[in-house]
C-alpha atoms as a PDB file:
ATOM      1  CA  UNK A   1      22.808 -57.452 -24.881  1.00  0.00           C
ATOM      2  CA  UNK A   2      25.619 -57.065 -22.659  1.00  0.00           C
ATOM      3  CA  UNK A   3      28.580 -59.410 -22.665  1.00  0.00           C
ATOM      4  CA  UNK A   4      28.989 -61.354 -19.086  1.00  0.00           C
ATOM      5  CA  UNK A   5      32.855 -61.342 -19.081  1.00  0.00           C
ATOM      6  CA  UNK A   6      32.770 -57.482 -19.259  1.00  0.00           C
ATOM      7  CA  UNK A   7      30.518 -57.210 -15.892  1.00  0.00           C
ATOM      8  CA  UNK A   8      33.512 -59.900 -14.876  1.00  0.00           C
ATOM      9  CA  UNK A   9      35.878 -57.456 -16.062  1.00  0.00           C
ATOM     10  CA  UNK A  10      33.879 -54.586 -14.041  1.00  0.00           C
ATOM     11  CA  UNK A  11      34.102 -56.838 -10.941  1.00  0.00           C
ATOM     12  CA  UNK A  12      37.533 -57.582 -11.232  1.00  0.00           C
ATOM     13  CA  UNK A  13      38.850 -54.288 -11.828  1.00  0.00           C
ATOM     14  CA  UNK A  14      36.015 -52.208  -9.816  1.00  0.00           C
ATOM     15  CA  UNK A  15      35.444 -48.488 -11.321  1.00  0.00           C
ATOM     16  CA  UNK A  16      32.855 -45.802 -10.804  1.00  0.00           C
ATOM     17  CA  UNK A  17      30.855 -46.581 -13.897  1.00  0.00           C
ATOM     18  CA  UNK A  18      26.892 -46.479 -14.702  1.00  0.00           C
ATOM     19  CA  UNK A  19      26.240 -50.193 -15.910  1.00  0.00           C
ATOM     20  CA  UNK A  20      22.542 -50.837 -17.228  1.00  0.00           C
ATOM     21  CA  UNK A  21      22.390 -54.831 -16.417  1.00  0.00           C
ATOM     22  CA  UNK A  22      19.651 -56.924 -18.167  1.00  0.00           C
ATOM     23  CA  UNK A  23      19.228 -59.547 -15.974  1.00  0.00           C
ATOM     24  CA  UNK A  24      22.879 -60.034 -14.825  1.00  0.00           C
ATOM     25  CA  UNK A  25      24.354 -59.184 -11.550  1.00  0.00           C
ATOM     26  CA  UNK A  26      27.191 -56.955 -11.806  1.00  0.00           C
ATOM     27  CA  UNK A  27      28.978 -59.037  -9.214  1.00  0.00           C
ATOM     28  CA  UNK A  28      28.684 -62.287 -11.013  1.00  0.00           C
ATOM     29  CA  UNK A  29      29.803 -63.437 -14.460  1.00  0.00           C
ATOM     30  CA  UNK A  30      25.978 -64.836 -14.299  1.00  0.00           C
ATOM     31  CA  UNK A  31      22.309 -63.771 -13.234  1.00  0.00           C
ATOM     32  CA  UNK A  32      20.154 -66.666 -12.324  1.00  0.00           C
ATOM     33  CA  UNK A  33      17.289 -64.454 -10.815  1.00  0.00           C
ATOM     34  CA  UNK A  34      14.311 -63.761 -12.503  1.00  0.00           C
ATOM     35  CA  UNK A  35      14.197 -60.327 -14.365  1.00  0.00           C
ATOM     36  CA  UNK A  36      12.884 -57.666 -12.413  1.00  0.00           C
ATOM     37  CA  UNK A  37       9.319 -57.016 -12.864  1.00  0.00           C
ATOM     38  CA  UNK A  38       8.128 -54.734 -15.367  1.00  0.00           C
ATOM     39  CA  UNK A  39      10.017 -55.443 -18.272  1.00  0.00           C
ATOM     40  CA  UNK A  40      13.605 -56.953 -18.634  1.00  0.00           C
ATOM     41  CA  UNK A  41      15.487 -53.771 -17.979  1.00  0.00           C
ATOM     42  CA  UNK A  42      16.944 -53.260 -14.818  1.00  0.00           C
ATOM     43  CA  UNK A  43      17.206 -49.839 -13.675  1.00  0.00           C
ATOM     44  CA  UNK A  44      20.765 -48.497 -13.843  1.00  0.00           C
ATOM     45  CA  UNK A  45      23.192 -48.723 -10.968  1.00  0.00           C
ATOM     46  CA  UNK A  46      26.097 -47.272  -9.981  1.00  0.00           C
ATOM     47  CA  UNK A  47      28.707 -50.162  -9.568  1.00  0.00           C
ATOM     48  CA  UNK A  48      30.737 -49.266  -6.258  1.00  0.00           C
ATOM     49  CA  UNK A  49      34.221 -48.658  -6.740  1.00  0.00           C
ATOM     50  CA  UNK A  50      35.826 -50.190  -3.477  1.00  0.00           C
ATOM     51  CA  UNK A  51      39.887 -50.908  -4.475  1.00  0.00           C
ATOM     52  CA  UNK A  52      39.856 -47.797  -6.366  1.00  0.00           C
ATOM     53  CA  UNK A  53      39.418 -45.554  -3.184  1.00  0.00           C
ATOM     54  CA  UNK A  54      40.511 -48.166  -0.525  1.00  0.00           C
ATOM     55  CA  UNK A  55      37.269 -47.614   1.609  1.00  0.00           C
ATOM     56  CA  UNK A  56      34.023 -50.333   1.510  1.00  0.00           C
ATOM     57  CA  UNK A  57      31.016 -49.004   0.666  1.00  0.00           C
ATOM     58  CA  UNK A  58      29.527 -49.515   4.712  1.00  0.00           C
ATOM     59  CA  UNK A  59      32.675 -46.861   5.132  1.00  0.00           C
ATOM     60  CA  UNK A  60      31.364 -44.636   3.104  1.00  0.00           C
ATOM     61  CA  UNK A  61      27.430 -44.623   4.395  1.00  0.00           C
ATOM     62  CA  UNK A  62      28.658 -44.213   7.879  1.00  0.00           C
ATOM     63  CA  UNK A  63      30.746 -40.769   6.704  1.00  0.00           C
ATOM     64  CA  UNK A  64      27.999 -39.843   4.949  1.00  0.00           C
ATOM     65  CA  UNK A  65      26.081 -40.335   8.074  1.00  0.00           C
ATOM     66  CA  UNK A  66      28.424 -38.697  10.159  1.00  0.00           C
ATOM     67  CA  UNK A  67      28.058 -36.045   8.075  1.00  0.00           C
ATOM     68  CA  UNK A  68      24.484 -35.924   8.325  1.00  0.00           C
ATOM     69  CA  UNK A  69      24.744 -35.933  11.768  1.00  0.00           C
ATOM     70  CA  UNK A  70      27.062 -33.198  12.468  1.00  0.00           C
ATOM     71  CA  UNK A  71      25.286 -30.696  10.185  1.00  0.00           C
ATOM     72  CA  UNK A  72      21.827 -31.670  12.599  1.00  0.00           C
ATOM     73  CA  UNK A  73      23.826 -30.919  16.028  1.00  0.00           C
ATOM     74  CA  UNK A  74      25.159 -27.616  14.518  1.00  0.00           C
ATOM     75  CA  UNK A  75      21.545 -26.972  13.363  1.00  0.00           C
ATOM     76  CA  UNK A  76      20.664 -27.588  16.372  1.00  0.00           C
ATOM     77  CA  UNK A  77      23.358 -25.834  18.580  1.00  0.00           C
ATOM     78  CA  UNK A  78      22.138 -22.532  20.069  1.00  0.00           C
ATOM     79  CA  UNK A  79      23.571 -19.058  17.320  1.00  0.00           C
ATOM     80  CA  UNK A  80      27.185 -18.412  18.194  1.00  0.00           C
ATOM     81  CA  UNK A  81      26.869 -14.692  19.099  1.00  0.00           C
ATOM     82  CA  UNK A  82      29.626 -12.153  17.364  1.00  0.00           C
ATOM     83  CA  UNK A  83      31.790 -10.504  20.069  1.00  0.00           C
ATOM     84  CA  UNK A  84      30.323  -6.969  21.226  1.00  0.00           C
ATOM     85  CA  UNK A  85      26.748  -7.230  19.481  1.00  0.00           C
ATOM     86  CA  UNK A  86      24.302  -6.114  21.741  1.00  0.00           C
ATOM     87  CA  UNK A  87      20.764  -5.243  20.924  1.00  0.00           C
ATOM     88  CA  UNK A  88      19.779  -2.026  22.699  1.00  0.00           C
ATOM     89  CA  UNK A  89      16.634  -2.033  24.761  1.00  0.00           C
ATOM     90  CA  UNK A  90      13.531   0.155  23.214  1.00  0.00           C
ATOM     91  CA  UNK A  91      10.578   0.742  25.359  1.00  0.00           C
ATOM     92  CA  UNK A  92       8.343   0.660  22.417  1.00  0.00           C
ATOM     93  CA  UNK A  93       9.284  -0.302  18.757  1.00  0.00           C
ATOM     94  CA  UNK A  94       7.124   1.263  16.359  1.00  0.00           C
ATOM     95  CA  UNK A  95       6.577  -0.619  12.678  1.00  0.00           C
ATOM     96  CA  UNK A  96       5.553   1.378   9.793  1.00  0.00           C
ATOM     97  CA  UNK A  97       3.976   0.310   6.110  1.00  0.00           C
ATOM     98  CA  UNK A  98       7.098   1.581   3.516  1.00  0.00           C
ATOM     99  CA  UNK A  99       5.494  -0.571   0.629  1.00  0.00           C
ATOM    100  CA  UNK A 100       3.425  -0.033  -2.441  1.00  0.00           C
ATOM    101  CA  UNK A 101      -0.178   1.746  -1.819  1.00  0.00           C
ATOM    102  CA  UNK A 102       0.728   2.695   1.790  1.00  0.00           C
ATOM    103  CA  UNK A 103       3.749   4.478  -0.089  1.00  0.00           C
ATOM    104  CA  UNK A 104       1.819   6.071  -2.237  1.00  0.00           C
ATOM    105  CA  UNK A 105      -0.787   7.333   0.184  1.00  0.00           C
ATOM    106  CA  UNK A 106       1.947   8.370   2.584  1.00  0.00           C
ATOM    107  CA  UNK A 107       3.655   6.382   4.937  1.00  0.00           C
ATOM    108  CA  UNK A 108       7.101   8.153   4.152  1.00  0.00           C
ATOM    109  CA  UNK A 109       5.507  11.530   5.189  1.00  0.00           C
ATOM    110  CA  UNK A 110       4.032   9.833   8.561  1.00  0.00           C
ATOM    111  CA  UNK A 111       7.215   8.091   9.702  1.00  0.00           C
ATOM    112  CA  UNK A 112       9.378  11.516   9.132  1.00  0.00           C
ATOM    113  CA  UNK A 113       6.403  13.455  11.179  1.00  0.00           C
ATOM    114  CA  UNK A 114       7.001  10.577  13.888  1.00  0.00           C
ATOM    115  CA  UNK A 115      10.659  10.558  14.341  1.00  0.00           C
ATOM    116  CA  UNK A 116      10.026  14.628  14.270  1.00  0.00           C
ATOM    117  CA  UNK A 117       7.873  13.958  17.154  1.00  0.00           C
ATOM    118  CA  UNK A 118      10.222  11.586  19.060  1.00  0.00           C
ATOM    119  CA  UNK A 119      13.131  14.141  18.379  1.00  0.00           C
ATOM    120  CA  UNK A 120      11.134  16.741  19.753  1.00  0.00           C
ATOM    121  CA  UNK A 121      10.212  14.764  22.887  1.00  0.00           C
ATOM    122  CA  UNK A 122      13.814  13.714  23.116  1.00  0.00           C
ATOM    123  CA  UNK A 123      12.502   9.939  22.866  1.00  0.00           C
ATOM    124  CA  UNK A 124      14.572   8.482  20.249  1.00  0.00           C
ATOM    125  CA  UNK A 125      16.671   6.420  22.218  1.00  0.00           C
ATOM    126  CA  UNK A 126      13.488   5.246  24.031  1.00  0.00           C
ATOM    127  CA  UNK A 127      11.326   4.081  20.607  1.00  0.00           C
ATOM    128  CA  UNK A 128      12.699   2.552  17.489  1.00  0.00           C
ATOM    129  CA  UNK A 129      10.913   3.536  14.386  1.00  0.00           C
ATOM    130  CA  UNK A 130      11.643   0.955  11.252  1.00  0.00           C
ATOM    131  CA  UNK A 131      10.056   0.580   8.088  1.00  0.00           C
ATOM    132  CA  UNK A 132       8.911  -2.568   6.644  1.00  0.00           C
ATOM    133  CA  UNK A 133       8.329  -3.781   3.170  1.00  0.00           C
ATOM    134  CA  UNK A 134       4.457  -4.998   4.522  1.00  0.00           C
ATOM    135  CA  UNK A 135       2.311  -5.218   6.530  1.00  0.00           C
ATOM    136  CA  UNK A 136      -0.871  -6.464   4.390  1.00  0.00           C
ATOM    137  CA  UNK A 137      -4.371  -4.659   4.761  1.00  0.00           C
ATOM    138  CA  UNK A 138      -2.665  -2.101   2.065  1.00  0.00           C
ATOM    139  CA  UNK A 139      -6.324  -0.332   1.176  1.00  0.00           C
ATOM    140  CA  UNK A 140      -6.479   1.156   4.677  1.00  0.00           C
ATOM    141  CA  UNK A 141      -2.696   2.479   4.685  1.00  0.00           C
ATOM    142  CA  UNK A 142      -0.334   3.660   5.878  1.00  0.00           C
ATOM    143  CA  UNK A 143      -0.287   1.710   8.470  1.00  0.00           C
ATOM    144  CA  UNK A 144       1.510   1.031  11.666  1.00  0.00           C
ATOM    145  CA  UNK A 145       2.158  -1.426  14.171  1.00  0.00           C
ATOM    146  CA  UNK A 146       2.943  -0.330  17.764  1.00  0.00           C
ATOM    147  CA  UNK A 147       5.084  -3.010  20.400  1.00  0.00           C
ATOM    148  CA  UNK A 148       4.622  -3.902  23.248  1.00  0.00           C
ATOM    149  CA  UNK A 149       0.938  -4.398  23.177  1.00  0.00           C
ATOM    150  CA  UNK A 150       0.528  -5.302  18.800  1.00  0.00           C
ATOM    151  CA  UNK A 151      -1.578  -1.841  18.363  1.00  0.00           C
ATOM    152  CA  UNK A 152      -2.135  -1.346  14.800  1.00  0.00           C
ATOM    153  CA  UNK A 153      -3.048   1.739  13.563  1.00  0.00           C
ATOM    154  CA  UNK A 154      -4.244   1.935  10.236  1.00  0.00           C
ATOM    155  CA  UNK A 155      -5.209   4.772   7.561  1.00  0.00           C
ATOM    156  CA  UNK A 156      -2.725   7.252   9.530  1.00  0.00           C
ATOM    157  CA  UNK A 157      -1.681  10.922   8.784  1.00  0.00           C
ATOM    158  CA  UNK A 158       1.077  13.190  10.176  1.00  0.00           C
ATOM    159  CA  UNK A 159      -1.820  15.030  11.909  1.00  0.00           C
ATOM    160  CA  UNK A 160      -2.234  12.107  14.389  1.00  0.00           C
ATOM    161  CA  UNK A 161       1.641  11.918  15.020  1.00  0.00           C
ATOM    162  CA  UNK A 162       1.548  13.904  17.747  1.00  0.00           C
ATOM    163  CA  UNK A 163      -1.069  12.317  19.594  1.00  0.00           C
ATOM    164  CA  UNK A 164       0.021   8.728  19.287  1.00  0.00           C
ATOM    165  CA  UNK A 165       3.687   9.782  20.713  1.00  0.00           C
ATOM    166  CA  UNK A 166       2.121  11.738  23.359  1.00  0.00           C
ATOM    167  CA  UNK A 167      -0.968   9.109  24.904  1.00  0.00           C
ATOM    168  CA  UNK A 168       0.732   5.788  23.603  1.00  0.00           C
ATOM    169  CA  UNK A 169       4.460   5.687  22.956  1.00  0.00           C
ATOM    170  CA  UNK A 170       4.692   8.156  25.920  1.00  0.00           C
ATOM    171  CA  UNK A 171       1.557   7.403  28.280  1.00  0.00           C
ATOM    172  CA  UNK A 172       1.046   4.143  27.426  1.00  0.00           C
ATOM    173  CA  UNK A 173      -2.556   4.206  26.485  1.00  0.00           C
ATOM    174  CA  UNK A 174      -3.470   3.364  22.886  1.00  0.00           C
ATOM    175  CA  UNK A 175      -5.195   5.931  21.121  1.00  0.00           C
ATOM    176  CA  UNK A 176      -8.699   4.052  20.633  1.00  0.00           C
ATOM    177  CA  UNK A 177     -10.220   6.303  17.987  1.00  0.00           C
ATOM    178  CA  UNK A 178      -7.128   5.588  15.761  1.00  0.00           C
ATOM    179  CA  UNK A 179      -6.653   2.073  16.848  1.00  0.00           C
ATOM    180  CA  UNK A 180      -7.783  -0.817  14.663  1.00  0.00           C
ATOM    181  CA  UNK A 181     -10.211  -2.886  15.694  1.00  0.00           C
ATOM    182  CA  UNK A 182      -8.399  -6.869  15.913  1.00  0.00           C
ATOM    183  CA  UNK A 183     -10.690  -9.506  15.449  1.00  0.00           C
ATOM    184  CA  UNK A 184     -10.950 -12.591  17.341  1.00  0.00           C
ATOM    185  CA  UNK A 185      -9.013 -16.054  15.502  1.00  0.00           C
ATOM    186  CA  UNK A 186     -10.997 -18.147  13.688  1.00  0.00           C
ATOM    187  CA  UNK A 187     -11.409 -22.138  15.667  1.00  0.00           C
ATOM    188  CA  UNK A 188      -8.797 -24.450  14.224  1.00  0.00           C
ATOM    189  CA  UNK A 189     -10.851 -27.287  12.842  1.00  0.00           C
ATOM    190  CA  UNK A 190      -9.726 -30.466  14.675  1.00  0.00           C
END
């Protein structure tokens, strides 16, 4: 068991120190409450050290709060923008499979054949090509994603190059026998 005069001690000369108290408050030199319930021991608790840093402990929640509130607001605060970044305007931004099985069926070969294409047309200021790591549905790849619009085009070749940068990225007409068919959403269940 604890001795009482050393939680006096503790009170008198206050110091950041873990104190397991059975049944005595670490304020008093005596505990007349009741032990907690389920079992005598008290769970252990930090005894505040207010002297020792010259601040109460309402001081310290309200800078902790402060805190806390200042890290929401810059959270919240619209992204400070870096002088001279600007994002250049595509017409159409093209997204292409570079991962696992659409790698190995491809996809590097059919993004080179489509910036060929686009250099050829002298589009590539006008369509931005990037690969990404995936885009799922790997069995039918490569595959492709076409913007504005969300056209994917799945299973591709450099054969059909050509044809989407001439009807879509240039006419603006998907090229429906290469086009994936989208599915409608499933009902979210209320």
């Amino acid at each position: 068991m604890l001795d009482p005069t050393s939680i006096t001690e503790c009170r008198l000369k206050p110091s950041p120190l873990l104190l397991l108290a059975i049944g005595v408050n670490p304020y008093t030199a005596h505990d007349t409450a009741p032990p907690p319930r389920g079992g005598i021991f008290r769970q252990i608790q930090e005894v505040p050290s207010q002297a020792a840093h010259g601040t109460s402990t309402e001081g310290e929640i309200s800078k902790k709060k402060a805190k806390k509130a200042k890290k929401a607001r810059a959270l919240a605060a619209p992204p400070h923008t870096r002088p001279g970044a600007k994002v250049r305007e595509h017409d159409a931004h093209v997204l292409i499979c570079g991962s696992g099985d659409c790698k190995k069926r491809g996809s590097k070969e059919v993004r080179k054949a489509l910036k060929e294409e686009l250099r050829g047309r002298s589009m590539m200021g006008d369509v931005r090509v990037d690969s990404v790591s995936c885009l799922g549905l790997c069995k039918h790849g490569p595959n492709a994603v076409v913007y504005p619009g969300g056209t994917w085009y799945l299973g591709l070749t450099e054969r059909d190059m050509p044809e989407i940068v001439g009807r879509h990225l240039e006419g603006g007409e998907p090229v429906e026998h290469l086009a994936a068919e989208l599915r409608p959403r499933k009902e979210k269940r209320k």
